[in-house]
N, C-alpha and C. Protein backbone atom coordinates (compact mmCIF):
# COMPACT_ATOMS: atom_id res chain seq x y z
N UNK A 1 13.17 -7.52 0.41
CA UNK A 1 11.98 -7.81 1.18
C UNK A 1 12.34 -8.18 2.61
N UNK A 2 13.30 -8.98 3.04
CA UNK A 2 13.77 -9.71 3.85
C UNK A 2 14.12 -8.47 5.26
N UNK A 3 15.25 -7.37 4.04
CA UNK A 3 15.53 -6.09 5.11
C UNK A 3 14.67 -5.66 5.16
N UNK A 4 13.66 -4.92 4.57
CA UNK A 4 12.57 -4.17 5.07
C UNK A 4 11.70 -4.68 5.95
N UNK A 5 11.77 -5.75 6.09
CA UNK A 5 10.63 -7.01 7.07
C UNK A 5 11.97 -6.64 8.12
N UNK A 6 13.19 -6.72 8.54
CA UNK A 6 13.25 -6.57 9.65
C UNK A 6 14.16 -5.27 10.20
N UNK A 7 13.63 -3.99 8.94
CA UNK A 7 14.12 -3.03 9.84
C UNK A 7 12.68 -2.69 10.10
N UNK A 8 11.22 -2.50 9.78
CA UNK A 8 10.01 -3.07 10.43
C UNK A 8 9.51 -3.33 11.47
N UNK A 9 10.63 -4.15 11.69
CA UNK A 9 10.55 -4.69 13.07
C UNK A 9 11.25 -4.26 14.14
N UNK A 10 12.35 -3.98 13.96
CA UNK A 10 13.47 -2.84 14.42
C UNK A 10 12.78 -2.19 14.95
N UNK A 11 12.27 -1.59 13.99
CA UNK A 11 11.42 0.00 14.49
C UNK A 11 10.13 -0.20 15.37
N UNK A 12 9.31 -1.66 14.90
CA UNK A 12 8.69 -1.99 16.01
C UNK A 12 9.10 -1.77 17.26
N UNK A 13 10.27 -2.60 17.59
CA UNK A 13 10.93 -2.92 18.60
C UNK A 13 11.28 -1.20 19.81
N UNK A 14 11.50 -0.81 18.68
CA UNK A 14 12.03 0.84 18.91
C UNK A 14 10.72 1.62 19.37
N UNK A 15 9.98 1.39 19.18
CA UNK A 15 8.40 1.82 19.60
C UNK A 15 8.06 1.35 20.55
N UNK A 16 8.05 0.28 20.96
CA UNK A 16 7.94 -0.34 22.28
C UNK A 16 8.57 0.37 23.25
N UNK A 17 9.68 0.18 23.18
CA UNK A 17 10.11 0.18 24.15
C UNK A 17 10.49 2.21 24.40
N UNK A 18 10.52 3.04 23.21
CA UNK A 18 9.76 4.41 23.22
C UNK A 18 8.58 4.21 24.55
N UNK A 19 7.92 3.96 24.19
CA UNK A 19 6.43 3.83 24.65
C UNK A 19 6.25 3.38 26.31
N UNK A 20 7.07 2.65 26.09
CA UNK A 20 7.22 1.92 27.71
C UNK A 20 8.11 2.96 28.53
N UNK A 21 8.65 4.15 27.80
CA UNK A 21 9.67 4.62 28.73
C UNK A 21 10.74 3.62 28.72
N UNK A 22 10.51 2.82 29.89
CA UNK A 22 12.02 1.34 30.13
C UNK A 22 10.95 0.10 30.35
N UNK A 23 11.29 -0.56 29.51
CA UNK A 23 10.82 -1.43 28.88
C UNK A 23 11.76 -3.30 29.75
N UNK A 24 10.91 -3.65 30.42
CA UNK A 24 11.51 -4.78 31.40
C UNK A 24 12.21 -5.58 30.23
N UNK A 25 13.64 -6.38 31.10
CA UNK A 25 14.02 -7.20 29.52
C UNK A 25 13.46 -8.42 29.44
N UNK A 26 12.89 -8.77 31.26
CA UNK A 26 12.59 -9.92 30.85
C UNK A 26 11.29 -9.99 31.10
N UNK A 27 10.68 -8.81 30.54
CA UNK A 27 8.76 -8.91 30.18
C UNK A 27 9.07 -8.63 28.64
N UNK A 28 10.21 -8.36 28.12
CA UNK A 28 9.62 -7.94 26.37
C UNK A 28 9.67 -9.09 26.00
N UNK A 29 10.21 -9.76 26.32
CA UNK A 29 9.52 -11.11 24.77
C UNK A 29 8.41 -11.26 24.76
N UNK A 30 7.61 -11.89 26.17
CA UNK A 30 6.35 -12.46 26.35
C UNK A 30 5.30 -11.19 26.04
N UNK A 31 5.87 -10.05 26.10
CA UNK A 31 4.24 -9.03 26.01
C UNK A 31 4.77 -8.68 24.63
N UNK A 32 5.81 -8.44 24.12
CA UNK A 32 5.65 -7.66 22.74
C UNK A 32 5.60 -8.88 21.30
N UNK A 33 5.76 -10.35 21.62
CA UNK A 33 5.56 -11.05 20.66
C UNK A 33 4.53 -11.09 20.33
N UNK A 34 3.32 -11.00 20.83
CA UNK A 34 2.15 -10.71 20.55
C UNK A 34 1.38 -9.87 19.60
N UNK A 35 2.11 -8.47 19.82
CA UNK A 35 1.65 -7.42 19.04
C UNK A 35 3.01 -7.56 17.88
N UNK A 36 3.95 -8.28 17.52
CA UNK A 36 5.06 -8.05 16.40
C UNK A 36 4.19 -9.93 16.14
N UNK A 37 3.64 -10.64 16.28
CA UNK A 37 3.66 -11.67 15.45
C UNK A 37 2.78 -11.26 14.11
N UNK A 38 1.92 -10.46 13.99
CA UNK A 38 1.38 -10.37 13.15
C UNK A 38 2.31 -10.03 11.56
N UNK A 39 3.51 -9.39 11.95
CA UNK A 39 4.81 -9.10 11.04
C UNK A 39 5.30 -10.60 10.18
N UNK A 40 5.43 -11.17 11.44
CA UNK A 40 6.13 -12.47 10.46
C UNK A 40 4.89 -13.26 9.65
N UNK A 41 5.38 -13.77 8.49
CA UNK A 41 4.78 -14.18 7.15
C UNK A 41 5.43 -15.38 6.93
N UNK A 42 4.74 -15.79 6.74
CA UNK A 42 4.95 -17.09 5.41
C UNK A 42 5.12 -18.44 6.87
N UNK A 43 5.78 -19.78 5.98
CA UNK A 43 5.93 -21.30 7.25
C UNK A 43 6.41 -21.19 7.92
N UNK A 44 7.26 -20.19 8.46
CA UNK A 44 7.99 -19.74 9.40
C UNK A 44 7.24 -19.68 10.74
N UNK A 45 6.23 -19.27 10.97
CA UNK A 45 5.08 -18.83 11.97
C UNK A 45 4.97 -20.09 12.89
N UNK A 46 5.98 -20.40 14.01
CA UNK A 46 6.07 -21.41 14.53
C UNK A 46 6.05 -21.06 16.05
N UNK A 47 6.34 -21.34 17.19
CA UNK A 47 6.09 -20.97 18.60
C UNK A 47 7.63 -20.19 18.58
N UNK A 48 8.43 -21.19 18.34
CA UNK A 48 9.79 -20.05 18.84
C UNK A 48 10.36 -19.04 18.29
N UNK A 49 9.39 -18.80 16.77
CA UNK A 49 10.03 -17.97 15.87
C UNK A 49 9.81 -16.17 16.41
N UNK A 50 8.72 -16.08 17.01
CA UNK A 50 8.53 -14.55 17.39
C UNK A 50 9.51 -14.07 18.39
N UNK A 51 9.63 -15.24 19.42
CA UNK A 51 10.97 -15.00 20.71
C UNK A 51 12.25 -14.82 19.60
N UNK A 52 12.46 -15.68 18.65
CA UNK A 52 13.76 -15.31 18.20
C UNK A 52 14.07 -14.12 17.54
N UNK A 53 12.79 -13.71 16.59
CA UNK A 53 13.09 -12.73 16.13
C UNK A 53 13.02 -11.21 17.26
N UNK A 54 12.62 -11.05 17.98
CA UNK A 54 12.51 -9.96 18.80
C UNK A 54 13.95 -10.09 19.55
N UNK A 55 14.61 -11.14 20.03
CA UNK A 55 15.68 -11.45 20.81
C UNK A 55 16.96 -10.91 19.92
N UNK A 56 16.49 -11.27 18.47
CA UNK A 56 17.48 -10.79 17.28
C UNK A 56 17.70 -9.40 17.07
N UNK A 57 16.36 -8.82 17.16
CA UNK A 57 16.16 -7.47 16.84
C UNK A 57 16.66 -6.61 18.00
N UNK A 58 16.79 -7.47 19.40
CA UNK A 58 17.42 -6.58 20.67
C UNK A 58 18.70 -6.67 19.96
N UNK A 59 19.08 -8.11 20.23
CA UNK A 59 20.35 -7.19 20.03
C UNK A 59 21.41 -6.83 18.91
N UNK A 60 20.58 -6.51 17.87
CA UNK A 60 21.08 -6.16 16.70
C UNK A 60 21.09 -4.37 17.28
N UNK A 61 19.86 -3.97 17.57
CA UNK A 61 19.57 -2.80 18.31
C UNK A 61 21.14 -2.38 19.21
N UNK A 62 21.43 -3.45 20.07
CA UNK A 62 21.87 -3.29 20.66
C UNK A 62 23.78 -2.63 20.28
N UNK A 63 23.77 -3.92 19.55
CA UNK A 63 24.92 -3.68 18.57
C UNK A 63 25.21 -2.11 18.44
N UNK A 64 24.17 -1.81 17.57
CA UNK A 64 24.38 -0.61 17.15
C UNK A 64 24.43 0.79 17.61
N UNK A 65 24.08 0.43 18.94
CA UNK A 65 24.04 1.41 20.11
C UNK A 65 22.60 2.27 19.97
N UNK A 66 21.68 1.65 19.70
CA UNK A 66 20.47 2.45 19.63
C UNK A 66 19.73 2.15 21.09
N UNK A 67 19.57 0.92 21.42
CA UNK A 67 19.05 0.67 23.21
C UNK A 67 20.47 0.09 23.95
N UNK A 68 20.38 0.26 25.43
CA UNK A 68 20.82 0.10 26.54
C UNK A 68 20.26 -0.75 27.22
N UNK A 69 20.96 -1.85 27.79
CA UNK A 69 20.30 -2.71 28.95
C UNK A 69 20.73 -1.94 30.09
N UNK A 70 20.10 -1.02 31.29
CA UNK A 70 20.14 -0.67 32.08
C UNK A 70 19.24 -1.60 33.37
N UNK A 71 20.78 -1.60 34.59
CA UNK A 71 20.35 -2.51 35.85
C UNK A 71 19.95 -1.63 37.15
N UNK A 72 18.61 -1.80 37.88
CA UNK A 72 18.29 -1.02 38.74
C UNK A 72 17.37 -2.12 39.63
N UNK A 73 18.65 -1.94 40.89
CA UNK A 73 17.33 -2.65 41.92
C UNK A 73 16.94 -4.02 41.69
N UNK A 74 18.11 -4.91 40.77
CA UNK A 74 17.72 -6.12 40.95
C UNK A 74 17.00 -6.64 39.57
N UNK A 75 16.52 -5.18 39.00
CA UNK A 75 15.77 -5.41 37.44
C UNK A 75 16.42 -5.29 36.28
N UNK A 76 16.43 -5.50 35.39
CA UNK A 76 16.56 -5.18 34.19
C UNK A 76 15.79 -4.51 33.26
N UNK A 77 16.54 -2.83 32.59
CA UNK A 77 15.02 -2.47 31.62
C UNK A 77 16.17 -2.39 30.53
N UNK A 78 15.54 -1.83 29.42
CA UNK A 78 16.00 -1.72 27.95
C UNK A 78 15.63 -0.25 27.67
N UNK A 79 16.89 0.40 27.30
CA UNK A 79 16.21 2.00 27.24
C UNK A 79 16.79 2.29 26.03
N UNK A 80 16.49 3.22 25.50
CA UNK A 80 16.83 3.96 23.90
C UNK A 80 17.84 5.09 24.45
N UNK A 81 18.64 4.77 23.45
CA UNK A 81 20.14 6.42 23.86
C UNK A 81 19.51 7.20 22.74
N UNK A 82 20.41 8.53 22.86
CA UNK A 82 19.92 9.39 22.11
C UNK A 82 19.80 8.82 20.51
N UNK A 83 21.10 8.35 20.11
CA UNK A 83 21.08 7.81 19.23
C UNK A 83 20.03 7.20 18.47
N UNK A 84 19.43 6.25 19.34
CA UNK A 84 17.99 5.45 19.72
C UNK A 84 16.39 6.48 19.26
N UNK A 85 16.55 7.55 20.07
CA UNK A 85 15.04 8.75 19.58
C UNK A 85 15.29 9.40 18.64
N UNK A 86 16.80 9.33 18.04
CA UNK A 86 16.97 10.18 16.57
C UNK A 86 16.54 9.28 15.74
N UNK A 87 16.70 7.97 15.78
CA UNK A 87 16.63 7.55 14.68
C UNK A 87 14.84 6.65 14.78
N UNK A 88 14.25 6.58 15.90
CA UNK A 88 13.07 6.20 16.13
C UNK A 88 11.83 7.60 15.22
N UNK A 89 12.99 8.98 15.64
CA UNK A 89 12.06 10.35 15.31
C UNK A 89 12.00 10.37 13.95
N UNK A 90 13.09 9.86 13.54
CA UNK A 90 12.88 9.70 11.82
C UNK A 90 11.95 9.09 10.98
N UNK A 91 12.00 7.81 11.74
CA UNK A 91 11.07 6.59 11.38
C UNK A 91 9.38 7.29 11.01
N UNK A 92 9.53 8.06 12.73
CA UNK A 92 7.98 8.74 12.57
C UNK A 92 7.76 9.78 12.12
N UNK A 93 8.88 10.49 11.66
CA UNK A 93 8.93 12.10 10.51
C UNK A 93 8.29 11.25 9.23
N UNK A 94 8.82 10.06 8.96
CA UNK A 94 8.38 9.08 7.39
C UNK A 94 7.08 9.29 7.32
N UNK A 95 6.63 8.70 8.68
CA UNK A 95 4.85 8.31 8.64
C UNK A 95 3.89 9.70 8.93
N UNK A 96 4.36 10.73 8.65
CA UNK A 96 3.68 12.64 9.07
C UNK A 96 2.75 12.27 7.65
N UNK A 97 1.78 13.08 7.95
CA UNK A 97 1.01 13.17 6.95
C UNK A 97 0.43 14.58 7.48
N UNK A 98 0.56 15.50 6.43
CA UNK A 98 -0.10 16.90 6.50
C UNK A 98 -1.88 17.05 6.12
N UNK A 99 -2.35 17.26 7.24
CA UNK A 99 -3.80 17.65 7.22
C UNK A 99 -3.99 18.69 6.17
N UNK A 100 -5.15 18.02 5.17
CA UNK A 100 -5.27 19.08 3.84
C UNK A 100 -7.10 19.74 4.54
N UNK A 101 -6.90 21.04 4.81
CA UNK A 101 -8.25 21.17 5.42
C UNK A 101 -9.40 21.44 4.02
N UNK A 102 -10.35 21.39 4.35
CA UNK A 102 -11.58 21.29 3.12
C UNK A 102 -11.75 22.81 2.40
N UNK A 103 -11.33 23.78 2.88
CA UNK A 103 -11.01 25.01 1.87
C UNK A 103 -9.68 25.16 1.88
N UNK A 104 -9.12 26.03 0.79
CA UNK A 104 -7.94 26.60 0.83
C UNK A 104 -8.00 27.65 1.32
N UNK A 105 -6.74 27.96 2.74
CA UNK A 105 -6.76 29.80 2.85
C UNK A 105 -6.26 30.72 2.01
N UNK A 106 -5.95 30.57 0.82
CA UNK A 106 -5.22 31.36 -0.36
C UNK A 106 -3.74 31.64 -0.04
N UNK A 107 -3.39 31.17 0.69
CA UNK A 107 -1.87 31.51 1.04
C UNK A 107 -1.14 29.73 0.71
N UNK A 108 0.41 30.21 0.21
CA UNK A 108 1.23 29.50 0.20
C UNK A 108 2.36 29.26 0.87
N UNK A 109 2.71 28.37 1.44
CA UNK A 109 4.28 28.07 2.34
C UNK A 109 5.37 27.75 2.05
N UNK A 110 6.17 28.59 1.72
CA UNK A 110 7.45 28.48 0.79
C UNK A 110 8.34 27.85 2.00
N UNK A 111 9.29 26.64 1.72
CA UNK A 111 10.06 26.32 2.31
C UNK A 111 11.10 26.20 2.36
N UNK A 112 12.22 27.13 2.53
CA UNK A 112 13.42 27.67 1.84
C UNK A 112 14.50 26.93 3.06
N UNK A 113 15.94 26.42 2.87
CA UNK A 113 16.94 25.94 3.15
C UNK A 113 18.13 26.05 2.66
N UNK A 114 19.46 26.60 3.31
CA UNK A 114 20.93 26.55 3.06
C UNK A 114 21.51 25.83 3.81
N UNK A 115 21.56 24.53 3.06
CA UNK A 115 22.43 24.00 4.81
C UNK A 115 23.86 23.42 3.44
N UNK A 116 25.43 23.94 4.67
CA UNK A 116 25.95 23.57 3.87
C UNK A 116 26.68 22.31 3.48
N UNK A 117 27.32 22.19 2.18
CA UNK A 117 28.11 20.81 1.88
C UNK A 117 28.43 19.76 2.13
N UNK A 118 29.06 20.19 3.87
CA UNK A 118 29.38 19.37 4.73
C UNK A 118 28.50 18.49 5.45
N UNK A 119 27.54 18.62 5.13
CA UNK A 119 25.83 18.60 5.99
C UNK A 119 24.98 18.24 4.31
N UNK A 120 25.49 17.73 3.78
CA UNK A 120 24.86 17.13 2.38
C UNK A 120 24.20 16.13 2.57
N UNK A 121 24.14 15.38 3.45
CA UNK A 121 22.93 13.99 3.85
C UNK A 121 22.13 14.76 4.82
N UNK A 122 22.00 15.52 5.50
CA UNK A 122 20.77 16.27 5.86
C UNK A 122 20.47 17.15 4.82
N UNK A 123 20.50 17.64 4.26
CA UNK A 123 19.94 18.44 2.96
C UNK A 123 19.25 17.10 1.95
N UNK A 124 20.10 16.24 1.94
CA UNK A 124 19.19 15.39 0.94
C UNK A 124 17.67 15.29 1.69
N UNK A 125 17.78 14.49 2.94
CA UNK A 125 16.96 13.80 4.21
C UNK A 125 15.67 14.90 3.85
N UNK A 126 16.29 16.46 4.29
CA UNK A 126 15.19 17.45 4.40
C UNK A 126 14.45 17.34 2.56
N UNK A 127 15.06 17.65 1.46
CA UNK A 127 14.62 17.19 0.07
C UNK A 127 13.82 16.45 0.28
N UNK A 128 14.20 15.21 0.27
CA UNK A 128 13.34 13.59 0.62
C UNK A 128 12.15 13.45 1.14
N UNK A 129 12.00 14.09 2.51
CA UNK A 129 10.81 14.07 3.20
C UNK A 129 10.32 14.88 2.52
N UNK A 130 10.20 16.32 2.63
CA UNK A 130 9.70 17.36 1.77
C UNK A 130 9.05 17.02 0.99
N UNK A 131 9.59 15.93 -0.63
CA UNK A 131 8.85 15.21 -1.58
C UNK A 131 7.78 14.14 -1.34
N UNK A 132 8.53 13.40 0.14
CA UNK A 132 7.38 12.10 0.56
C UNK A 132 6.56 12.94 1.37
N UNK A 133 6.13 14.04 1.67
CA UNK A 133 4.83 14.96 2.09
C UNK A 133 3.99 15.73 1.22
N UNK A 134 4.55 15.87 0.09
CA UNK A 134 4.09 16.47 -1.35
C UNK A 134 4.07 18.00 -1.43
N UNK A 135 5.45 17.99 -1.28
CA UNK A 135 6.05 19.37 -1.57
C UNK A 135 6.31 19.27 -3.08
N UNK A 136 5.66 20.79 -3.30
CA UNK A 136 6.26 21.05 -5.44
C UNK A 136 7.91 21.38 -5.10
N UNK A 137 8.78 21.27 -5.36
CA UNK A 137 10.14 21.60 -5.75
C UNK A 137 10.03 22.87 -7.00
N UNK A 138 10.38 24.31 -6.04
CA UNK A 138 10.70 24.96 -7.27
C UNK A 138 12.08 25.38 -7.64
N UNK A 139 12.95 25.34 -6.70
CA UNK A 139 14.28 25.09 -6.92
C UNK A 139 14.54 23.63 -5.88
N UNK A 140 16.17 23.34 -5.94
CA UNK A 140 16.63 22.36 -5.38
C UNK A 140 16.56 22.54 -3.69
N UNK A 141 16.66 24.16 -3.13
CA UNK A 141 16.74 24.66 -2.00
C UNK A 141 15.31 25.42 -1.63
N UNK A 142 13.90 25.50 -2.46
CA UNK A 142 12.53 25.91 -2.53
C UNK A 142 11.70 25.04 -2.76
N UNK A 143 10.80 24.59 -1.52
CA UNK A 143 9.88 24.08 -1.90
C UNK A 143 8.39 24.76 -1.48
N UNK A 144 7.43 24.43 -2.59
CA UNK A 144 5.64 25.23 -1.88
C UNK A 144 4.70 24.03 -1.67
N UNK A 145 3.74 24.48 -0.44
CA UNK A 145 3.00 23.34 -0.14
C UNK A 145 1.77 24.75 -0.26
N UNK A 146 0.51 24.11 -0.66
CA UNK A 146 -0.58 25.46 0.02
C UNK A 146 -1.09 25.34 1.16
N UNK A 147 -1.23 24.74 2.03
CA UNK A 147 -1.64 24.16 3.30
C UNK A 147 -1.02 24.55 4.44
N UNK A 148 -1.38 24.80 5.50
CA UNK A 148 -0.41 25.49 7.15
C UNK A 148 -0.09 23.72 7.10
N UNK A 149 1.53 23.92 6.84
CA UNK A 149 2.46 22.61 7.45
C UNK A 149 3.60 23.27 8.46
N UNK A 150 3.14 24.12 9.20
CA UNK A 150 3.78 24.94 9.87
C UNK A 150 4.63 23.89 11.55
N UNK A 151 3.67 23.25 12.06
CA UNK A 151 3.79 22.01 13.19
C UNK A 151 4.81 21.14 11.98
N UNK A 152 4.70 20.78 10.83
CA UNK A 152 5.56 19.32 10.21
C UNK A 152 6.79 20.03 9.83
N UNK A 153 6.84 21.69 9.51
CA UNK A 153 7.80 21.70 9.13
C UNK A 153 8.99 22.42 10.32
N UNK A 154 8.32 22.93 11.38
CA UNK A 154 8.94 22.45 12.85
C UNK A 154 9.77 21.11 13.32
N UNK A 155 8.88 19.92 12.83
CA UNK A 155 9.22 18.94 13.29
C UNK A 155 10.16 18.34 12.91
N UNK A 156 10.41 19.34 11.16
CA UNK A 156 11.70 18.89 10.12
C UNK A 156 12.96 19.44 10.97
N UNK A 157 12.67 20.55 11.34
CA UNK A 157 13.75 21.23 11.15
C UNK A 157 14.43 20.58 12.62
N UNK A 158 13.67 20.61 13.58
CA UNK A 158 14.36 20.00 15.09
C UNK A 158 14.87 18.56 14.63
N UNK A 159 14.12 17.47 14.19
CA UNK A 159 14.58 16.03 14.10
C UNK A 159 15.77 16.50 13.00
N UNK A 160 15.94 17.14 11.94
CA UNK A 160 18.12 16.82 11.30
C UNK A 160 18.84 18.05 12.32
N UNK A 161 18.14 18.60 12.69
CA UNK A 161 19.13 19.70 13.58
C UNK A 161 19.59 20.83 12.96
N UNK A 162 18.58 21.20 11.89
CA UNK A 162 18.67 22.55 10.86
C UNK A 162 17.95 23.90 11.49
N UNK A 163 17.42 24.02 12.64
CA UNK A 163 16.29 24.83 13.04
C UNK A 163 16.98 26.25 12.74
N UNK A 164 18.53 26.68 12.38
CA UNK A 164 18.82 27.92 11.38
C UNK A 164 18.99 28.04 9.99
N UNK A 165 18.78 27.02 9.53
CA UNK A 165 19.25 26.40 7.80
C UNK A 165 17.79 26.54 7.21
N UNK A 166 16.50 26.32 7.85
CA UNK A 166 15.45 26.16 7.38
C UNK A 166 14.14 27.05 7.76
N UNK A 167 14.01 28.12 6.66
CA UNK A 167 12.31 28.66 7.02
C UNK A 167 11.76 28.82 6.21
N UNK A 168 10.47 28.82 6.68
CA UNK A 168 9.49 28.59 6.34
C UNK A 168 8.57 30.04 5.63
N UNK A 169 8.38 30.44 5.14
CA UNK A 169 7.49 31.99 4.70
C UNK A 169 5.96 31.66 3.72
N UNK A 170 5.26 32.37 4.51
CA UNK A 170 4.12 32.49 4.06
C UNK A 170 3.75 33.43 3.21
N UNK A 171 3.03 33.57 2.07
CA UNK A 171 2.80 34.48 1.23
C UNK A 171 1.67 34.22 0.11
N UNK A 172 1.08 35.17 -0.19
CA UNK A 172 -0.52 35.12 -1.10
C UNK A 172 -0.33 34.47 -2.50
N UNK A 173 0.08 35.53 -3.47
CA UNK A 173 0.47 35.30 -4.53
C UNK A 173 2.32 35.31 -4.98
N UNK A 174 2.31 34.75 -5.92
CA UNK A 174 3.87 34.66 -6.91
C UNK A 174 3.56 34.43 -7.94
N UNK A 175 4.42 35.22 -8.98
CA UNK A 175 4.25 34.76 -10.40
C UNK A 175 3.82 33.00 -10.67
N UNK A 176 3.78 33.11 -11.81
CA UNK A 176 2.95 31.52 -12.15
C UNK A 176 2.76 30.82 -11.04
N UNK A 177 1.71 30.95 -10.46
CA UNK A 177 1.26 30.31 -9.63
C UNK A 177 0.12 29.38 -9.55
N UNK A 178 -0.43 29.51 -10.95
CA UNK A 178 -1.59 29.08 -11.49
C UNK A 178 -1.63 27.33 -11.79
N UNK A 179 -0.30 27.33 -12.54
CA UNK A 179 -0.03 25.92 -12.99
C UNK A 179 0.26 25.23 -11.21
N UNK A 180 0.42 25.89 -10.38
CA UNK A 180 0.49 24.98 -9.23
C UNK A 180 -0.82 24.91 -8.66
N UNK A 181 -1.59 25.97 -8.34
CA UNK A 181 -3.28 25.63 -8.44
C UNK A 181 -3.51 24.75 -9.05
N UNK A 182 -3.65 24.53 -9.85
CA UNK A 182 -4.13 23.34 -11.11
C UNK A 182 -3.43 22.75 -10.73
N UNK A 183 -2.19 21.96 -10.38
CA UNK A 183 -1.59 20.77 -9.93
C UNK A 183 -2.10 20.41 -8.79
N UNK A 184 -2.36 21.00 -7.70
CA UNK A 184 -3.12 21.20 -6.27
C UNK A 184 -3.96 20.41 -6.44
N UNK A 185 -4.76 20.83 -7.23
CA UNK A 185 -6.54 20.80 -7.21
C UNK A 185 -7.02 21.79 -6.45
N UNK A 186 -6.54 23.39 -6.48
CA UNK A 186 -7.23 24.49 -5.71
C UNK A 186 -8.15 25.08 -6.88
N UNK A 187 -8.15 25.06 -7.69
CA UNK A 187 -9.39 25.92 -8.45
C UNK A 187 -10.38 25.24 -8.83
């Protein structure tokens, strides 16, 4: 509970300062405790606890090489390295949700992938999401959605860096295809 409450926040943190472009270091406590106090829970909820935890979360961030304190002109901002938008892009690949439109166009989107061995934690990653979007699995390397996820599954393939390992094909019918209708809810 404890980690998920503050990679949460992490990723809060990582949004911010996304968002801000460059993000002042010494305006983020006072403007972003505001919108992250609602996170912290329980007796804890005291005046200095939101400054600490955001101060924690820099530089745990920091640690890990996901933001940069960059000096310009006397200022200080906080910027995200690449490192930083890969792993912010992930966060928000989690939260995709595929628009189911109110008819079906009778077509299906097969989503086929070879990526190899060496590249076995992006093959899981692509699996993973795939399932947390509600892809059927018809092999380990095939999955069908009936819906144009054509934009999400773009967005798969650029955020692990598969955009030749992974396509996408559209097509009407395939054998037993029925029992996936009926799993759908298309008939």
């Amino acid at each position: 509970m404890e980690r998920a409450r503050k990679t949460e926040f992490a990723r809060t943190v990582l949004s911010v300062i996304a968002v801000a472009g460059m993000l002042s270091a010494v305006a983020l406590a006072p403007n972003v405790v505001g919108a992250l106090a609602p996170m912290l829970v329980g007796d804890r909820r005291k005046d200095w606890y939101p400054n600490y935890c955001v101060n924690r979360s820099i530089r745990r961030l920091r640690a890990r090489g996901l933001i940069v304190l960059v000096r310009r002109g006397g200022a200080a901002f906080y910027q995200l390295t690449p490192e930083g938008e890969e792993l912010l892009f992930k966060y928000r690949l989690k939260e995709i949700k595929i628009k189911v439109p109110r008819r079906w166009d009778k077509r299906w989107r097969l989503v086929v992938f070879d990526v190899r061995e060496k590249l076995k934690y992006l093959r899981d990653q692509a699996r993973e999401t795939l399932e947390q979007l509600g892809f059927h699995r018809l092999q380990d390397s095939v999955w069908i959605y009936p819906h144009d996820c054509s934009d999400v599954i773009e967005l798969l393939r650029t955020s692990l860096g598969l955009r030749q390992d992974i396509l996408c094909i559209s097509c009407d019918r395939f054998p037993q295809d029925v029992p996936l209708m009926i799993k759908f809810g298309l008939q």
